[in-house]
Protein backbone atom coordinates (compact mmCIF):
# COMPACT_ATOMS: atom_id res chain seq x y z
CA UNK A 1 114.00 124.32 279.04
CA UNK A 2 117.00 122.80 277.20
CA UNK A 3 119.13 125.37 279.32
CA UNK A 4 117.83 123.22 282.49
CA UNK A 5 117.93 120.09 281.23
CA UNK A 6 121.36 120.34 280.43
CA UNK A 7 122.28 121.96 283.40
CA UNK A 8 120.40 119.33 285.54
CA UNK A 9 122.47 116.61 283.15
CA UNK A 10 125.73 118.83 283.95
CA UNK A 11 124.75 118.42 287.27
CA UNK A 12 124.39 114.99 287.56
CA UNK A 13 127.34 114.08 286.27
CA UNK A 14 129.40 116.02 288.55
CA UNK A 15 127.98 114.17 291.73
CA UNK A 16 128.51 110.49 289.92
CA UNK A 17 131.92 111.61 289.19
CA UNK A 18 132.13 113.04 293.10
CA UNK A 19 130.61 110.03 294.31
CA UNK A 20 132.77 108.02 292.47
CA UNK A 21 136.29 109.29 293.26
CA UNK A 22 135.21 109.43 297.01
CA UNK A 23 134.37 106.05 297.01
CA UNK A 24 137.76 104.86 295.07
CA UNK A 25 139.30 107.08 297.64
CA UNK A 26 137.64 105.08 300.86
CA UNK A 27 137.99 101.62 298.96
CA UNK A 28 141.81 102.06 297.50
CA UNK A 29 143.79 100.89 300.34
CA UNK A 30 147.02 102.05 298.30
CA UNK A 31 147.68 105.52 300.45
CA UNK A 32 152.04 105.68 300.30
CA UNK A 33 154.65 105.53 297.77
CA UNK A 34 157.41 102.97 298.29
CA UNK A 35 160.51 104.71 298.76
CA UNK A 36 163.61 104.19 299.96
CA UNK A 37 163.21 105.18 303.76
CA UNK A 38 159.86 103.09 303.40
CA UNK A 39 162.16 100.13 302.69
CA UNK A 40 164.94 100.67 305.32
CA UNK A 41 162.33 100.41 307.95
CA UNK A 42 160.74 97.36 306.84
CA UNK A 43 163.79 95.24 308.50
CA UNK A 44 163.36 93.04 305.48
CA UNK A 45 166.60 90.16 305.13
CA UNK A 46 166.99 90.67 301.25
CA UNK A 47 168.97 93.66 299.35
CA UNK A 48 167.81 95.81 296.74
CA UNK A 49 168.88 95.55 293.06
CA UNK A 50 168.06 98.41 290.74
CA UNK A 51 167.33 97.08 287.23
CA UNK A 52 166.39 98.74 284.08
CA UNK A 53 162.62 98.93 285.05
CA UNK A 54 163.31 100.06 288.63
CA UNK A 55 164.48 98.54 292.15
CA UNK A 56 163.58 94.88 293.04
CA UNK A 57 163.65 93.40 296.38
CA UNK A 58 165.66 90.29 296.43
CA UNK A 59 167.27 87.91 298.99
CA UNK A 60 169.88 85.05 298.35
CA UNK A 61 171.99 82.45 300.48
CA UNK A 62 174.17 79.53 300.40
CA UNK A 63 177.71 79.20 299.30
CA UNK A 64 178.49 81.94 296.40
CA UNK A 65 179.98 78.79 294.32
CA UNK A 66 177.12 76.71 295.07
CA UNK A 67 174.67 75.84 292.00
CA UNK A 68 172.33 78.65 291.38
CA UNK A 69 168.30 77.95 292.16
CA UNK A 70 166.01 81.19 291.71
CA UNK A 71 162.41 81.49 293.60
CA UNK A 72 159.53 83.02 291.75
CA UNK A 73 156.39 83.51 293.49
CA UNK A 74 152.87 83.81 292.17
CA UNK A 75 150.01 86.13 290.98
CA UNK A 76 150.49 88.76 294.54
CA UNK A 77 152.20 87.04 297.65
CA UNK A 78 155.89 87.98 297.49
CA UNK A 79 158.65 86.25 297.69
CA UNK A 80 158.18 84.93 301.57
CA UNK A 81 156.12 82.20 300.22
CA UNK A 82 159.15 80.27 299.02
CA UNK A 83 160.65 80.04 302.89
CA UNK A 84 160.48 76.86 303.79
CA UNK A 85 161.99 75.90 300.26
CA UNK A 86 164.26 78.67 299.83
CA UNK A 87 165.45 77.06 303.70
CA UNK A 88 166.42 73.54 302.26
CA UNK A 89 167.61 74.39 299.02
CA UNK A 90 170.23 76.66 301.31
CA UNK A 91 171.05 74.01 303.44
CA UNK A 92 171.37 71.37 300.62
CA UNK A 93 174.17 73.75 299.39
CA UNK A 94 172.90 75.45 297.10
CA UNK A 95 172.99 79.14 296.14
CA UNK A 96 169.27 80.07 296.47
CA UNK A 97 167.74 83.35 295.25
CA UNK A 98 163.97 84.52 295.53
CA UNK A 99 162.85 88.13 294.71
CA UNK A 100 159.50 90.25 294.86
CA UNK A 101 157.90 90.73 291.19
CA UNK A 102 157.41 94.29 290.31
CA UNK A 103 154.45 95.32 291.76
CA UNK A 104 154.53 93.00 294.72
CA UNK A 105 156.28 92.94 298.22
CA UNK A 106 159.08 95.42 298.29
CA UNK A 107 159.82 96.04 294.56
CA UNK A 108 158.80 99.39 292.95
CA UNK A 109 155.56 99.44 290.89
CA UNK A 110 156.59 101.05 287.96
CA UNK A 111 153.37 102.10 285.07
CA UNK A 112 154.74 99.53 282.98
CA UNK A 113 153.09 96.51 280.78
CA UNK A 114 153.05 94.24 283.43
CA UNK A 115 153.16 91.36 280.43
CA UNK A 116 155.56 88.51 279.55
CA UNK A 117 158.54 90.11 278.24
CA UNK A 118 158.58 92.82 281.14
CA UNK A 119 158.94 89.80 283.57
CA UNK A 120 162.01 88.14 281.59
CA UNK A 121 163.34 91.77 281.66
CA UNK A 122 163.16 91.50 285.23
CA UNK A 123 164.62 88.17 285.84
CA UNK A 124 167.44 88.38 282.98
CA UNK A 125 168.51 91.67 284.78
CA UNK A 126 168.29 90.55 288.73
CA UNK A 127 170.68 87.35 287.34
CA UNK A 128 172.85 90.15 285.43
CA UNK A 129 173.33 92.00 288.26
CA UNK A 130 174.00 89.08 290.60
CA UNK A 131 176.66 88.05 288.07
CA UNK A 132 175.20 84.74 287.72
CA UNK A 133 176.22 83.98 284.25
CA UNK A 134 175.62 79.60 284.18
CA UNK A 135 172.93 77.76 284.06
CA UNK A 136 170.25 78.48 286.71
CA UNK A 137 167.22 75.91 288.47
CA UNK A 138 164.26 77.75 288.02
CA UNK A 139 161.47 77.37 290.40
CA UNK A 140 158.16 79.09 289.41
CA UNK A 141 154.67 78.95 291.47
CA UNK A 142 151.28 79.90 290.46
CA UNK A 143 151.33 82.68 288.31
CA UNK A 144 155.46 82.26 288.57
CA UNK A 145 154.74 79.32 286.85
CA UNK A 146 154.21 80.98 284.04
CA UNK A 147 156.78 83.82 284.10
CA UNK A 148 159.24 81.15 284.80
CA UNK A 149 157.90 78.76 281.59
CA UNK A 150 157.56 81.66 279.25
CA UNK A 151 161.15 82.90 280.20
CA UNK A 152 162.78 79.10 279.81
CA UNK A 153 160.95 79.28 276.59
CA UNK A 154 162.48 82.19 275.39
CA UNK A 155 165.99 81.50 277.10
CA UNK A 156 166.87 77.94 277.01
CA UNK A 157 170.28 78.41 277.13
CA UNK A 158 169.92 79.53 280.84
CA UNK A 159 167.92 77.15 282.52
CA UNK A 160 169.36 73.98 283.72
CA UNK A 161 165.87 72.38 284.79
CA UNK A 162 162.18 73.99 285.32
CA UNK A 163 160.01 72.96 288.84
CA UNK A 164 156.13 74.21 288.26
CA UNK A 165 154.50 74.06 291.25
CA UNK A 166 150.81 74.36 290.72
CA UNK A 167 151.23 77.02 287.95
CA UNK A 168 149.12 78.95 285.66
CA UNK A 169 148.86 77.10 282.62
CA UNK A 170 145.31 78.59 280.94
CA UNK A 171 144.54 82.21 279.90
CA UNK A 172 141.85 83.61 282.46
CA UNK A 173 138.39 85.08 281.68
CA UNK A 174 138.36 89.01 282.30
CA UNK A 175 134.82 90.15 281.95
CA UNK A 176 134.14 93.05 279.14
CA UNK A 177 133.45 95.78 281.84
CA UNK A 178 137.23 95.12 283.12
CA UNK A 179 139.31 95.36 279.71
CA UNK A 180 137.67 98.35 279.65
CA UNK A 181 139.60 101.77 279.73
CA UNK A 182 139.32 103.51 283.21
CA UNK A 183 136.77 101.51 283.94
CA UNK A 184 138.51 98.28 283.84
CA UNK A 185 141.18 99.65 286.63
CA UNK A 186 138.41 101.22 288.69
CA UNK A 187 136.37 98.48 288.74
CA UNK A 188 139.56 96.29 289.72
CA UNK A 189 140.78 98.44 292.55
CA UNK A 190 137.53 99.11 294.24
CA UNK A 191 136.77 95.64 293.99
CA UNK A 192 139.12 93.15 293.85
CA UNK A 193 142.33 94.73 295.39
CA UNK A 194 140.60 95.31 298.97
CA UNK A 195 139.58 91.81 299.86
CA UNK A 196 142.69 90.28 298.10
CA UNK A 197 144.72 89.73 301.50
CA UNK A 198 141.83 88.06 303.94
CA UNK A 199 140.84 85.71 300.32
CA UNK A 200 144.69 84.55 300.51
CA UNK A 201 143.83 81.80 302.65
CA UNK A 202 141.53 79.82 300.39
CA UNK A 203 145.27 78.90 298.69
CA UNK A 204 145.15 76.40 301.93
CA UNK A 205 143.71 73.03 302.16
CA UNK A 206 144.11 73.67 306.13
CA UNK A 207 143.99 77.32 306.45
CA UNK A 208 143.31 77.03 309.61
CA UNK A 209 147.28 76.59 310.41
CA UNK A 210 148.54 79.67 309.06
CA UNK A 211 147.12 81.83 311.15
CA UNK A 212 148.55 85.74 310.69
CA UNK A 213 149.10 85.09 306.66
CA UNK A 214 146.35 87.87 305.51
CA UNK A 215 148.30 90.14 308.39
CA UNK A 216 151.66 89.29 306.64
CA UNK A 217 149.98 90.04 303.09
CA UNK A 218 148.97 93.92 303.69
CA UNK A 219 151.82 95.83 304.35
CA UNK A 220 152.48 95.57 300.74
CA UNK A 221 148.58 96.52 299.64
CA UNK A 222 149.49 100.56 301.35
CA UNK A 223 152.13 101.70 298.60
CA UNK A 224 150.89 103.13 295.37
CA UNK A 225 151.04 100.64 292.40
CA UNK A 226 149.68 98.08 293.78
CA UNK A 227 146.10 96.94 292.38
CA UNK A 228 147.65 98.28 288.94
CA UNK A 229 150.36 96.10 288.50
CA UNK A 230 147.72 93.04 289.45
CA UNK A 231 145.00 94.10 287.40
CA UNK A 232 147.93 94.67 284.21
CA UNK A 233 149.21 91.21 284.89
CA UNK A 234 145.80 89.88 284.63
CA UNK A 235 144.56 91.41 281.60
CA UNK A 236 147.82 90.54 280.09
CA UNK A 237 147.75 86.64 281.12
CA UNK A 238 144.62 86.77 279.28
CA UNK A 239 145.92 86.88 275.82
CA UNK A 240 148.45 84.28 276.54
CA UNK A 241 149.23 81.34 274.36
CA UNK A 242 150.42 78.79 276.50
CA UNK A 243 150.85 76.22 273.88
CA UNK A 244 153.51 78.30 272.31
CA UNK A 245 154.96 78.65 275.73
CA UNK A 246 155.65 75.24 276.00
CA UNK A 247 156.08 73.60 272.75
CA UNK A 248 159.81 75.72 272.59
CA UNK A 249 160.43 74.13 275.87
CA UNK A 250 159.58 70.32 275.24
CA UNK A 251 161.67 70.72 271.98
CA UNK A 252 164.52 71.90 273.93
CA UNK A 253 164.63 69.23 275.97
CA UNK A 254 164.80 71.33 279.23
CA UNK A 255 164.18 68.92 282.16
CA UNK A 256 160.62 69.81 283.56
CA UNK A 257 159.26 68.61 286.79
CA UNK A 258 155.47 69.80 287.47
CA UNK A 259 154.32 69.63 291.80
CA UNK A 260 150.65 69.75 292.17
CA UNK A 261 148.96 70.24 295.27
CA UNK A 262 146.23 67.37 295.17
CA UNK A 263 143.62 69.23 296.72
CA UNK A 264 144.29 72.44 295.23
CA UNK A 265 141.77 74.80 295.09
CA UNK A 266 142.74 77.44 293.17
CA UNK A 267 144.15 75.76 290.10
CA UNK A 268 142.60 71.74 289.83
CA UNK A 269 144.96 69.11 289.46
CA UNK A 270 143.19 68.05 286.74
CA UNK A 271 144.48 70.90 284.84
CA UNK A 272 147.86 69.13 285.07
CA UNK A 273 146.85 66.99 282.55
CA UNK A 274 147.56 70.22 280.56
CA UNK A 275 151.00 70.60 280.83
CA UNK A 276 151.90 66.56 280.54
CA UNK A 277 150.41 66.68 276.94
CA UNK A 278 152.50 69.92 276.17
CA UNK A 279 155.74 68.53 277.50
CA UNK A 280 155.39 64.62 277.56
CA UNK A 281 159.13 64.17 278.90
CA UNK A 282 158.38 65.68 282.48
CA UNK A 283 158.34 64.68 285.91
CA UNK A 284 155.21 64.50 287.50
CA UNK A 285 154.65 64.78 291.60
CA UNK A 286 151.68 65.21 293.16
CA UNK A 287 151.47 65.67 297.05
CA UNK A 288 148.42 64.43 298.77
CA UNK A 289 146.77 66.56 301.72
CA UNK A 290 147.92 70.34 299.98
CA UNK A 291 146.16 72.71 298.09
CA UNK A 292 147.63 75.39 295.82
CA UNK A 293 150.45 75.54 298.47
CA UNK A 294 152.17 72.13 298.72
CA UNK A 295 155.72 73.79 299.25
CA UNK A 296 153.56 75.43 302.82
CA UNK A 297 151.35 72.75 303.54
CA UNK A 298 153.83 69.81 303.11
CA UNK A 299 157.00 71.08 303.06
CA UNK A 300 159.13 67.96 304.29
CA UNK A 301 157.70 66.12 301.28
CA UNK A 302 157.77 69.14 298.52
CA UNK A 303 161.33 69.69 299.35
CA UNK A 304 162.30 65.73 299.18
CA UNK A 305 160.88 65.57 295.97
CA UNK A 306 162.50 68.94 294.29
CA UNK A 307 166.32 67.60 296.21
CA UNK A 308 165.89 64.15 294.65
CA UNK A 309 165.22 65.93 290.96
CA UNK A 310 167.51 68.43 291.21
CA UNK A 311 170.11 65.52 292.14
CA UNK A 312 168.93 63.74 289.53
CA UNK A 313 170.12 66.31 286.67
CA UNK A 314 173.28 67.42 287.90
């Protein structure tokens, strides 16, 4: 009888684990690797830079003299987010750079950390191998926000002035059953990572006029690496000490400016209020009629704002 039950136990086991896989299989959308033919056929504008962690997808324009302004975009939509900003800062003169985080877009998803320091390792080495050795304007948005506060922190000496548009600025709740091992990841992949691209349109205030942006977001969902790197970042961001983040950066004296959608959804504008108390010198904008998108939704006001402050600290 304990031969059977054990058996029947043996069993059982077998099919969960059967069941299981075959159901990460039909959920994962994540079916190719990202390789370099995959890339050549995308027709993307940008180049490729390989870096210490692996190749990243960048693009830049404007004069090669002109003063340097780098793009980062937030928690998963690449670096196309930025165009109507990365547009005007071009033909204001300056040289304008935006590139895909690992994990995202066009950039290889390496099995790395996926935490603070790896993203300053990325930056550091895309402005290395651009040769931009001055001072740079860093733009960061969303989850950018913080990669781009956490690497001002941590390298004052390169960053001329700091625009937070809407950014991270708290460490998020991850449920217990997703800092799990294994099942953490599966739980993630299966669950999360399939509906991220039709949920990108709750960013909007007036989603309704971006028609074709989940379409745009899924390409990059098919290559292997995907849901990891996401799922990584956001068990990471959850440890985060923001206040030490900050306090480096308000004793510097870096010029800040924080954007805030008014109506954002994602991230409240009261959670602005956040920020001002950690860095009581900064600039504060906040553009009416935008959610967590002000640099989409109101573009011809986002980018008079960011001109004027950027003019402002020359």
């Amino acid at each position: 009888m304990k031969a059977l039950r054990s058996a029947v136990l043996a069993l059982v086991i077998a099919l969960a684990g059967a069941g299981a896989a075959s159901y990460y299989q039909q959920r994962n959308p994540e079916k190719l690797a990202l390789t370099d033919a995959v890339r050549s056929r995308a027709g993307a504008p940008g180049q490729f830079a390989t870096l210490s962690d692996g190749v990243t997808y960048y693009e830049a324009a404007g004069p090669a003299n002109g003063r340097v302004a780098v793009l980062v975009h937030g928690f998963s939509v690449p670096s196309y987010i930025w165009d109507p900003t990365f547009a005007a800062l071009r033909d204001a003169g300056y040289r304008v750079i935006r590139y895909d985080l690992y994990g995202r877009g066009l950039s290889d998803r390496p099995d790395a950390s996926y935490d603070s320091v790896f993203y300053d390792r990325q930056l550091d080495d895309l402005l290395k191998a651009l040769k931009v050795d001055g001072k740079i304007d860093l733009f960061g948005l969303s989850f950018g926000g913080y990669v781009t506060a956490h690497y001002t922190s941590t390298h004052p000496e390169r960053v001329r002035t700091l625009t937070l548009v809407d950014p991270s600025n708290t460490a998020p709740t991850v449920s217990w059953q997703l800092r799990l091992p294994l099942l953490g990841p599966y739980l993630f992949q299966t669950g999360a990572v399939p509906g991220m691209a039709d949920n990108q349109s709750s960013d909007f205030l007036h989603p309704e006029q971006f028609p074709g942006w989940a379409e745009r977001y899924r390409p990059q969902m098919q290559y292997h690496g995907f849901g990891r790197a996401l799922y990584r970042s956001r068990v990471n961001l959850s440890h985060e000490n923001f206040a030490a983040i900050y306090g480096p950066i308000a004793r510097a004296g870096t010029p800040v400016h924080l954007v805030w959608g008014k109506q954002d959804p994602t991230i409240p504008v009261a959670q602005a209020a956040n920020i001002r108390k950690a860095i009581p010198a900064l600039e504060y904008t906040e553009i009416d009629q935008a959610g967590h998108l002000p640099q989409m939704e109101q573009p011809a006001v986002f980018n008079q704002r960011v001109l004027a402050y950027l003019a402002a600290h020359p």
